[in-house]
C-alpha atoms as a PDB file:
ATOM      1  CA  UNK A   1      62.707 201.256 268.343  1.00  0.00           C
ATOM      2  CA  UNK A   2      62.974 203.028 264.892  1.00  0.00           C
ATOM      3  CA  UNK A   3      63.736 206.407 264.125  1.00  0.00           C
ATOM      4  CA  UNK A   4      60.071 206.590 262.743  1.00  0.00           C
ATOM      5  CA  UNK A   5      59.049 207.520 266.348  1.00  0.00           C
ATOM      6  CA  UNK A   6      61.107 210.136 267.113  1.00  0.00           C
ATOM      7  CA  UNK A   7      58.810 212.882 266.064  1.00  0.00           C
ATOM      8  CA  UNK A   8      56.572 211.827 268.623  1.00  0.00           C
ATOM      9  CA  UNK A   9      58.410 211.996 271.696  1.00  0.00           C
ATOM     10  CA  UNK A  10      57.985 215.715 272.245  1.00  0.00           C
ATOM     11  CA  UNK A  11      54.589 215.963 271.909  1.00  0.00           C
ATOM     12  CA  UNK A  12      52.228 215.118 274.826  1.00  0.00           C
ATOM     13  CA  UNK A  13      49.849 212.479 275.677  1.00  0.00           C
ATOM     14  CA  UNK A  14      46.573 212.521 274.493  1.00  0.00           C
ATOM     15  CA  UNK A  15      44.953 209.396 274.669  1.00  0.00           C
ATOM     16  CA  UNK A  16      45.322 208.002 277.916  1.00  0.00           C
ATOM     17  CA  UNK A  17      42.277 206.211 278.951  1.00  0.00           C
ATOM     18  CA  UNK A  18      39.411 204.683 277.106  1.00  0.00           C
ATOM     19  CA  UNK A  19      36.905 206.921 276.279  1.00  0.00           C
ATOM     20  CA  UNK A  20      35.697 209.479 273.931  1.00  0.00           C
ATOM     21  CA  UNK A  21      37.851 211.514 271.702  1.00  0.00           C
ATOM     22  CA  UNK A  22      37.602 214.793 268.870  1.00  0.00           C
ATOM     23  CA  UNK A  23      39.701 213.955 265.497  1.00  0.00           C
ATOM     24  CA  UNK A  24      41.026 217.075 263.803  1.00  0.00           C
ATOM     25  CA  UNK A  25      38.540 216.729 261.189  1.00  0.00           C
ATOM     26  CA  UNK A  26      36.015 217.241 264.467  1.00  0.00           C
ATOM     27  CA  UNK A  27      34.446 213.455 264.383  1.00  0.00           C
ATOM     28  CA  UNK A  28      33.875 211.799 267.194  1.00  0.00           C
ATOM     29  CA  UNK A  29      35.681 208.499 268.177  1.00  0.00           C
ATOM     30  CA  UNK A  30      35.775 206.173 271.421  1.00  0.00           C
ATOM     31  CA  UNK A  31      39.044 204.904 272.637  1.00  0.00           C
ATOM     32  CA  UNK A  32      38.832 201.214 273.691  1.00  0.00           C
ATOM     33  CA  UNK A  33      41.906 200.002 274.630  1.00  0.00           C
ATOM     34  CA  UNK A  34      44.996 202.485 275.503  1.00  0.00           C
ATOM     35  CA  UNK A  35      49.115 202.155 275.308  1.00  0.00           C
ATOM     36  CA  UNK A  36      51.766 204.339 277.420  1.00  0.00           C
ATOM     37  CA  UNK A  37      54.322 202.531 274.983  1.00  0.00           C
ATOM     38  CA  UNK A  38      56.340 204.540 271.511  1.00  0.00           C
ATOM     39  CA  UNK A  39      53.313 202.063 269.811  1.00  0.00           C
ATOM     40  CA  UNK A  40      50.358 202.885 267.461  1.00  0.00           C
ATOM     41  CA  UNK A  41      47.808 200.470 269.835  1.00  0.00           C
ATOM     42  CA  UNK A  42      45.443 202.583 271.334  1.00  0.00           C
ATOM     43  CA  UNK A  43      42.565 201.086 269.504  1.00  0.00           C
ATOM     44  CA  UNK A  44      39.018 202.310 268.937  1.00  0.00           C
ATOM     45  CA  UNK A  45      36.417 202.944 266.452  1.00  0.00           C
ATOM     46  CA  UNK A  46      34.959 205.506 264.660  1.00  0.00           C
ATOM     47  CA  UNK A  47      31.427 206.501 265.735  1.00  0.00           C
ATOM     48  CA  UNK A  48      29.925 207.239 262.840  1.00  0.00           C
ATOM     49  CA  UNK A  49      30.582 204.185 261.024  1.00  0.00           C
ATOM     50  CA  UNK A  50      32.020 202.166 263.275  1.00  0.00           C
ATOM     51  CA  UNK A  51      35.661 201.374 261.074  1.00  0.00           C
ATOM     52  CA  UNK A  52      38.120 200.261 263.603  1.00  0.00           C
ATOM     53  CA  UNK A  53      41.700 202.648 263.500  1.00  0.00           C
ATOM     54  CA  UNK A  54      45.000 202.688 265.794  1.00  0.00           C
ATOM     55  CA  UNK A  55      46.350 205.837 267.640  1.00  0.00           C
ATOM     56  CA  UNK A  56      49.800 206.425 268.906  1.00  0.00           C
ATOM     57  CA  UNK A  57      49.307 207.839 272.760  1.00  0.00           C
ATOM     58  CA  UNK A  58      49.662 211.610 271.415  1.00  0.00           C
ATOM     59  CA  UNK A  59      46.524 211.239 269.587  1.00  0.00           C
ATOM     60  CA  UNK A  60      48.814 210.773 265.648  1.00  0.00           C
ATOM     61  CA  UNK A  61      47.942 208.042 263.397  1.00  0.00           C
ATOM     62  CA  UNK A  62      50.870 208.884 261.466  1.00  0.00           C
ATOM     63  CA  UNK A  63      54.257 209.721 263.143  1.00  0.00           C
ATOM     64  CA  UNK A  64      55.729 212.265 260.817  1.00  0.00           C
ATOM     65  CA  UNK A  65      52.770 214.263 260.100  1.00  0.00           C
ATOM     66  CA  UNK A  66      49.137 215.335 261.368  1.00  0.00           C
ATOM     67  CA  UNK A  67      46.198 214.233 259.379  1.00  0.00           C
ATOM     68  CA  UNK A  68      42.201 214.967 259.577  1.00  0.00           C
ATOM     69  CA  UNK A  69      42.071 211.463 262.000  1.00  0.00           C
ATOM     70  CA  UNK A  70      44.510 212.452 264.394  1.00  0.00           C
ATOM     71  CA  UNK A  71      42.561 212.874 267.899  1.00  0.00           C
ATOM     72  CA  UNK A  72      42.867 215.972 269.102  1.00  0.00           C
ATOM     73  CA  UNK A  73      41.435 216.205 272.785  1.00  0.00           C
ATOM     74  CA  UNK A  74      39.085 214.559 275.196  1.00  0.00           C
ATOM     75  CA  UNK A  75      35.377 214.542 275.213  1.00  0.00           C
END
């Protein structure tokens, strides 16, 4: 494991079933296929256009900063 994780270890579990999600930005997403691993493979799709993207568990796309994609919370 790289450093490039570490950021991420504090900060709690978001995504951790399939299912429907809130990014930041306040679009909706649905979770397909989850990870409990330090990995960014909890896969899904954007609703409203249907372009595929890759969360780490804590809902980050990105592990040393937050950005409009990042899923915030469950629907």
């Amino acid at each position: 494991m790289t450093t490039y994780f570490i950021p991420l270890f504090t900060l709690p579990a978001i995504v951790v079933e399939p299912g429907h999600y809130l990014t930041r930005a306040g679009e909706r997403v649905l979770v397909e296929r989850v990870s409990s691993r330090h990995d960014f493979y909890c896969t899904g799709r954007y609703i409203s256009s249907g372009t595929a993207e890759r969360w780490h568990k804590t809902g980050r796309i990105m592990a040393t900063s937050e950005t409009p994609n990042d899923i915030v919370k469950r629907l």
